[in-house]
Protein backbone atom coordinates (compact mmCIF):
# COMPACT_ATOMS: atom_id res chain seq x y z
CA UNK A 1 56.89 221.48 -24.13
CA UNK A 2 57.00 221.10 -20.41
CA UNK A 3 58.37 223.52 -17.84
CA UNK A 4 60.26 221.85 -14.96
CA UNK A 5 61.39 223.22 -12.09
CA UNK A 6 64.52 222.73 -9.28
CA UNK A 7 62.83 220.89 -7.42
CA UNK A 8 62.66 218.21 -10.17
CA UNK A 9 66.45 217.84 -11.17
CA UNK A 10 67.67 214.45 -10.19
CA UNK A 11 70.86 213.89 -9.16
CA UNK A 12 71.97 210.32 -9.94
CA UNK A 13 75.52 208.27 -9.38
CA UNK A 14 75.68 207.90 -13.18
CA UNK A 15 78.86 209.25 -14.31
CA UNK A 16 79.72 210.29 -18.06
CA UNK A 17 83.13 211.18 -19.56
CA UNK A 18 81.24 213.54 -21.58
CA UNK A 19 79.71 215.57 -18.83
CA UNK A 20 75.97 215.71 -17.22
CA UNK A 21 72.91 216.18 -18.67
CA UNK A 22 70.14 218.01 -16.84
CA UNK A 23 68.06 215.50 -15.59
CA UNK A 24 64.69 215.75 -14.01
CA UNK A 25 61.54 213.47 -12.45
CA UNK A 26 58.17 214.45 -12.25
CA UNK A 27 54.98 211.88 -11.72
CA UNK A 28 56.93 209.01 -12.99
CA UNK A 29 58.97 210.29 -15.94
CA UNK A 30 62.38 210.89 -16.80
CA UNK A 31 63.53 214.21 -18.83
CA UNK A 32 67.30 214.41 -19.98
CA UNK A 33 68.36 218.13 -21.74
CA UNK A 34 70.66 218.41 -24.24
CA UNK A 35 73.99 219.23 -23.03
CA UNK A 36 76.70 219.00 -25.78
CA UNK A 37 74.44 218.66 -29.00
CA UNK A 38 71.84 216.39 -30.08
CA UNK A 39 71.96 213.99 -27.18
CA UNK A 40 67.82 213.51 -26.98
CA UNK A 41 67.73 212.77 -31.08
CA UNK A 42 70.00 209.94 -30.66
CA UNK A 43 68.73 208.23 -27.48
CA UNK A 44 64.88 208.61 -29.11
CA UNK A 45 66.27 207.25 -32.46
CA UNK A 46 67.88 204.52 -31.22
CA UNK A 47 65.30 203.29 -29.19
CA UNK A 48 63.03 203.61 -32.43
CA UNK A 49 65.38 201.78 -34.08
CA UNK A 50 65.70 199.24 -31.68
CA UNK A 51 62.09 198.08 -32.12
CA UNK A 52 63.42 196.90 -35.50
CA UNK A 53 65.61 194.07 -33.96
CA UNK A 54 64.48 191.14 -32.00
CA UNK A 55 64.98 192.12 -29.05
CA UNK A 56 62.14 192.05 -26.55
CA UNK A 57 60.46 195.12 -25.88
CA UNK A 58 61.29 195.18 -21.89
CA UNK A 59 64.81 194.90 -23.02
CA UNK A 60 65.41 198.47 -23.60
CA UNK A 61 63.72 201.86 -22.66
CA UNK A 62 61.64 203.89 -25.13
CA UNK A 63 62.11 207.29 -25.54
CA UNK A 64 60.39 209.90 -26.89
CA UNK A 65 61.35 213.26 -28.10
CA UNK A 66 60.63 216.96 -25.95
CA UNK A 67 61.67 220.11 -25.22
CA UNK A 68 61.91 221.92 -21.49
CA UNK A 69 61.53 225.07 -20.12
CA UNK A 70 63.80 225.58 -17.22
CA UNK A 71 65.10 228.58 -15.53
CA UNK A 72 63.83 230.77 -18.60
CA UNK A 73 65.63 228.45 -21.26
CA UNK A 74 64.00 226.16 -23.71
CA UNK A 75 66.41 222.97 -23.95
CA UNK A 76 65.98 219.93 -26.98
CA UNK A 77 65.38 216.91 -24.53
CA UNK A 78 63.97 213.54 -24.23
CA UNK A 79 61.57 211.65 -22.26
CA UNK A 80 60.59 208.24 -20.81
CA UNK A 81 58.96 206.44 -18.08
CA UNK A 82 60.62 205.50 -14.71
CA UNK A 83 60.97 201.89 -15.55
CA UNK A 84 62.39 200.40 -12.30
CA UNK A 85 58.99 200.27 -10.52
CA UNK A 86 59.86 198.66 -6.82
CA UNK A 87 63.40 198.57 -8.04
CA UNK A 88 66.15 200.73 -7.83
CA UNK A 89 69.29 201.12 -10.64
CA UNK A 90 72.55 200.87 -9.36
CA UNK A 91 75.54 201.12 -11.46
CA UNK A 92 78.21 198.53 -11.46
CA UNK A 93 80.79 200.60 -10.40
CA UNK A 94 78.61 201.53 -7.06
CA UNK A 95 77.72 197.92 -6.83
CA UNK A 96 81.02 197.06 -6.70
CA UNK A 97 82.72 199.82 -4.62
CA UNK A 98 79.44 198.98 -1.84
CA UNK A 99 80.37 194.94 -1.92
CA UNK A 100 84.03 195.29 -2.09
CA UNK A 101 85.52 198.90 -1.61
CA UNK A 102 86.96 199.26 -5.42
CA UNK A 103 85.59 199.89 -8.43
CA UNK A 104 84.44 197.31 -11.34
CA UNK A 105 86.58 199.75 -13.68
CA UNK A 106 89.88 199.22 -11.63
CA UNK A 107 89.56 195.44 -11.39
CA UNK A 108 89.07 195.12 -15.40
CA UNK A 109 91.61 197.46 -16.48
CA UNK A 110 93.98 195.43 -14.51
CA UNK A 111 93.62 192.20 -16.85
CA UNK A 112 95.74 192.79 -20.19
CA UNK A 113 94.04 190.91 -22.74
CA UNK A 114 90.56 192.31 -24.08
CA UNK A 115 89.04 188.77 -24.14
CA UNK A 116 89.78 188.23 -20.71
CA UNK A 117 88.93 192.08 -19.74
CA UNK A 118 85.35 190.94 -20.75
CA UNK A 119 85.13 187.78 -18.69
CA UNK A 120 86.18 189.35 -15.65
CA UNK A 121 83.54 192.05 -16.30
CA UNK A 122 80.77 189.28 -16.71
CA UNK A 123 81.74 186.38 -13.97
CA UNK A 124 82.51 188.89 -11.63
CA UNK A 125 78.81 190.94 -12.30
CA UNK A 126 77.23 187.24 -12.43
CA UNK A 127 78.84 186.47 -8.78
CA UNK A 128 78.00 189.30 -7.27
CA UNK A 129 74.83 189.28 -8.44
CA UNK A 130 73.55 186.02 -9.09
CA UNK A 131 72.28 187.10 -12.97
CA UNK A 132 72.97 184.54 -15.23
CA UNK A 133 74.23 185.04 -18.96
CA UNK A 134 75.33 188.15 -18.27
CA UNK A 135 77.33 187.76 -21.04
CA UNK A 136 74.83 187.50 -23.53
CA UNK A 137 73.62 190.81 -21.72
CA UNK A 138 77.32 192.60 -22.93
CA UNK A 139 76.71 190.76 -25.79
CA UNK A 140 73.41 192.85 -27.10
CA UNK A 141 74.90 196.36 -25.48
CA UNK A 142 77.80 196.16 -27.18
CA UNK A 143 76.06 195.26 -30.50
CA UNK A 144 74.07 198.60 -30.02
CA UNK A 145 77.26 200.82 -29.29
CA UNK A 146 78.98 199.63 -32.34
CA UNK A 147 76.01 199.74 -34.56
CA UNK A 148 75.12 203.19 -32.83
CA UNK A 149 78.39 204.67 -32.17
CA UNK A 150 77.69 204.77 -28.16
CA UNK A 151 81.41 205.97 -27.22
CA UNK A 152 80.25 206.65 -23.34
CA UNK A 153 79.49 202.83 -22.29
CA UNK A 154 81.27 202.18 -19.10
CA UNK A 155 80.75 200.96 -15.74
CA UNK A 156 80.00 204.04 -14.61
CA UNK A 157 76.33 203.83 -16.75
CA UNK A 158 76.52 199.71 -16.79
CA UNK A 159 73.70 199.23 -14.44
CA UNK A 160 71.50 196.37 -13.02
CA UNK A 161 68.53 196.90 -10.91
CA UNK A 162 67.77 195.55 -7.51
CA UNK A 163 65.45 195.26 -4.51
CA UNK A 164 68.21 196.25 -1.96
CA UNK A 165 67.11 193.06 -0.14
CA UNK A 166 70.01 191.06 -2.21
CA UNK A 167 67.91 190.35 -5.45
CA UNK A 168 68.97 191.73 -8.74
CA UNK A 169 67.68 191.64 -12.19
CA UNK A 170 68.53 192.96 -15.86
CA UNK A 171 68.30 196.40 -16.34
CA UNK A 172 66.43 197.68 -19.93
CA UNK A 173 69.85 199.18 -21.80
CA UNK A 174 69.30 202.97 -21.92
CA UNK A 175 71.84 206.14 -21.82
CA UNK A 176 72.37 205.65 -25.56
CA UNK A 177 72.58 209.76 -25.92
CA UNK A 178 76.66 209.70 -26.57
CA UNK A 179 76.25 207.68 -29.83
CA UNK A 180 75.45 208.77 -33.16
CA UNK A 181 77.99 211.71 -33.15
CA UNK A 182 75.80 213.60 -30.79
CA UNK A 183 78.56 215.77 -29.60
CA UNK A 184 78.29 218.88 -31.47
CA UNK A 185 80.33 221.10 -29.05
CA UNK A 186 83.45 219.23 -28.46
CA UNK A 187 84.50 216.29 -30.51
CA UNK A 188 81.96 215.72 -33.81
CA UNK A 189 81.27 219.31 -34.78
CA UNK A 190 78.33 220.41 -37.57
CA UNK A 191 79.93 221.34 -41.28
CA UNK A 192 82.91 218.60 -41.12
CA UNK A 193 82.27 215.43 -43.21
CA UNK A 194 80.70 212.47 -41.31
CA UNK A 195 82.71 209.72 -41.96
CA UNK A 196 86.04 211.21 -40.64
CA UNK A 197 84.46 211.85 -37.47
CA UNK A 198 82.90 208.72 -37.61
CA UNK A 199 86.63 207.07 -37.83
CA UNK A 200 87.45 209.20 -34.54
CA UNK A 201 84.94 207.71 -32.28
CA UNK A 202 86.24 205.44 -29.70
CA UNK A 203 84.33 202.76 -27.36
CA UNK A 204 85.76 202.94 -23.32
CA UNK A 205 84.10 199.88 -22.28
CA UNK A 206 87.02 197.65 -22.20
CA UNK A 207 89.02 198.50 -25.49
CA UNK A 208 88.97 201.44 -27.92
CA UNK A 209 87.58 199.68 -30.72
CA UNK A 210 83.56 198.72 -31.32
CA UNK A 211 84.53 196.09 -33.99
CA UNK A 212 86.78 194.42 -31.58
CA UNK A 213 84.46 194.87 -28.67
CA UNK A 214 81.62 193.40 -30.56
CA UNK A 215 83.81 190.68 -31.88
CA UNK A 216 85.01 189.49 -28.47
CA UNK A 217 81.29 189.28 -27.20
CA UNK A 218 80.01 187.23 -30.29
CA UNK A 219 83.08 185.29 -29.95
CA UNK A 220 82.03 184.40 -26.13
CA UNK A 221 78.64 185.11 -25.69
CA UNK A 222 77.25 184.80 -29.27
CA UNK A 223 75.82 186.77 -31.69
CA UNK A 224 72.50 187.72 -29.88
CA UNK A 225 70.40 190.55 -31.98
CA UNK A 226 69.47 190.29 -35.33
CA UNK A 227 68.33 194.02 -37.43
CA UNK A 228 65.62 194.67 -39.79
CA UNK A 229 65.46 198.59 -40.37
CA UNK A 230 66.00 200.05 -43.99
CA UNK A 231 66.54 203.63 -44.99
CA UNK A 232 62.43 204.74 -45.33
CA UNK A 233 62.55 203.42 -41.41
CA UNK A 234 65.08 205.71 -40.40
CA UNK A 235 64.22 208.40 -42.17
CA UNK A 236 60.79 208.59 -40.41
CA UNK A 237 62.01 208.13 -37.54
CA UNK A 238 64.46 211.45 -37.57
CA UNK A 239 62.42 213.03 -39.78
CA UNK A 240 59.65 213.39 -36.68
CA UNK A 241 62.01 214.99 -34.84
CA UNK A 242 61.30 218.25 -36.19
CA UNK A 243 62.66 220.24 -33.00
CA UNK A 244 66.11 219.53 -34.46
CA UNK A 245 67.16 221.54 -37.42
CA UNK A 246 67.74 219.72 -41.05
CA UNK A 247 71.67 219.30 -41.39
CA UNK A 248 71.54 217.29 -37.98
CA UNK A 249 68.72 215.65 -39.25
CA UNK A 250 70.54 214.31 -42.46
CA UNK A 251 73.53 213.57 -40.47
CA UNK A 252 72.24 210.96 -38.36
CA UNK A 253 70.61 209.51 -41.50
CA UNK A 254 73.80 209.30 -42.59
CA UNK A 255 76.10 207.68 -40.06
CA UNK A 256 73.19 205.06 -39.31
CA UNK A 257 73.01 203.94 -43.25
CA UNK A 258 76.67 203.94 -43.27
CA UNK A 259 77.44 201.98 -39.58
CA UNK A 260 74.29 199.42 -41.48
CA UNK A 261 76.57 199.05 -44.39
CA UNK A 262 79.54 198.39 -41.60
CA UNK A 263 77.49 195.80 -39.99
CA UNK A 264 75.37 194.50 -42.82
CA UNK A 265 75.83 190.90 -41.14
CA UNK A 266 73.52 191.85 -38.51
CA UNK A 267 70.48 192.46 -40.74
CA UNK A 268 67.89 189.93 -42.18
């Protein structure tokens, strides 16, 4: 456990539909509190999980589990380390708003057609930027919300870093706290049976569907991560995150064994 302190909340341009998260820096590491539920289980179990693809480990941020003392309250959190180094993170709807004076979000939601929603969202973040395959960027985050359940993925937490000299690079994907039915307090509550609220979770990165969202990538971009986890995996995984009680425990078991079974195609 750590105790942190005001003058170590950070307050970042990262919006979420589904509220804020405490957030706090101190000697190079990040700390995010639970706000709405399990929020720090899923983002460390993902990233666990994630070392069971074939992706690279740069690619994505590691996270580890913790609690937090702050302002008398002990709050189930996460942790990892500040991985932009020289660099700073900038979301794409900042970067966008800063070039042009409008939001990302405005220009894609003005194209009809999910196919070409995603196109615009790529060649425009490729011009602006100069990062090439993009794409195949969308490609592997939207492969991890629909195998995770990530309903908060927008271009409000879309992010690349840069050197605020005109470079830009990749950013690792993190903010994976929304999936996994994390939201105990408003939408996914404890007690009701997983796979109906499973059914209810919707995507807002340019449709309302993962299987469609991940379809239209692979169908453009490719399919660009391949799985390998089983059920012992993920079971030792959650099961080390003793700070959270046993039914949530079980239920992420759960919905990852049954979004495996959903997307069984992505596993060697």
């Amino acid at each position: 456990m750590i105790t942190l302190n005001d003058e170590d909340i950070k307050e970042l341009d990262r919006k979420s539909s589904k509220g804020n998260q405490l957030k706090f820096e101190r000697d190079g590491v990040w700390y995010k509190a639970d706000y709405l539920g399990y929020e720090g289980l899923a983002e460390y179990t993902v990233s666990k999980l994630l070392k069971f693809s074939d992706m690279e480990a740069e690619e994505y941020v590691d996270y580890e589990i913790e609690q937090i003392c702050y302002n008398g309250q002990i709050f189930n959190a996460c942790r990892s380390s500040d991985f932009t180094g020289r660099w700073q993170l900038i979301t794409l709807e900042r970067l966008f708003k800063q070039t042009y004076g409008y939001g990302l979000n405005k220009v894609v939601y003005s194209v009809s057609d999910n196919e070409d929603r995603l196109k615009v969202l790529t060649e425009q973040v490729e011009r602006v930027t100069g990062i090439r395959d993009f794409g195949i960027y969308m490609s592997k985050v939207l492969t991890v919300d629909a195998l995770f359940l990530n309903e908060d993925r927008h271009t409000h937490n879309l992010a690349v870093l840069t050197d605020n000299k005109g470079g830009f690079r990749l950013s690792p994907i993190f903010d994976n706290a929304a999936g996994l039915l994390s939201d105990t307090t408003l939408e996914y509550p404890m007690g009701q049976d997983y796979i109906s609220l499973m059914d209810k979770v919707r995507p807002k990165t340019f449709c309302d569907d993962f299987t469609e969202q991940l379809e239209t990538a692979e169908k453009l971009y490719g399919k660009n991560i391949g799985f390998s986890y089983g059920y012992n995996d993920v079971r030792n995984i959650v099961d080390r995150a003793e700070v959270y009680d046993k039914p949530i425990r079980e239920r992420v078991i759960n919905v990852i064994m049954q979004t495996k079974r959903s997307y069984e195609y992505l596993f060697k």
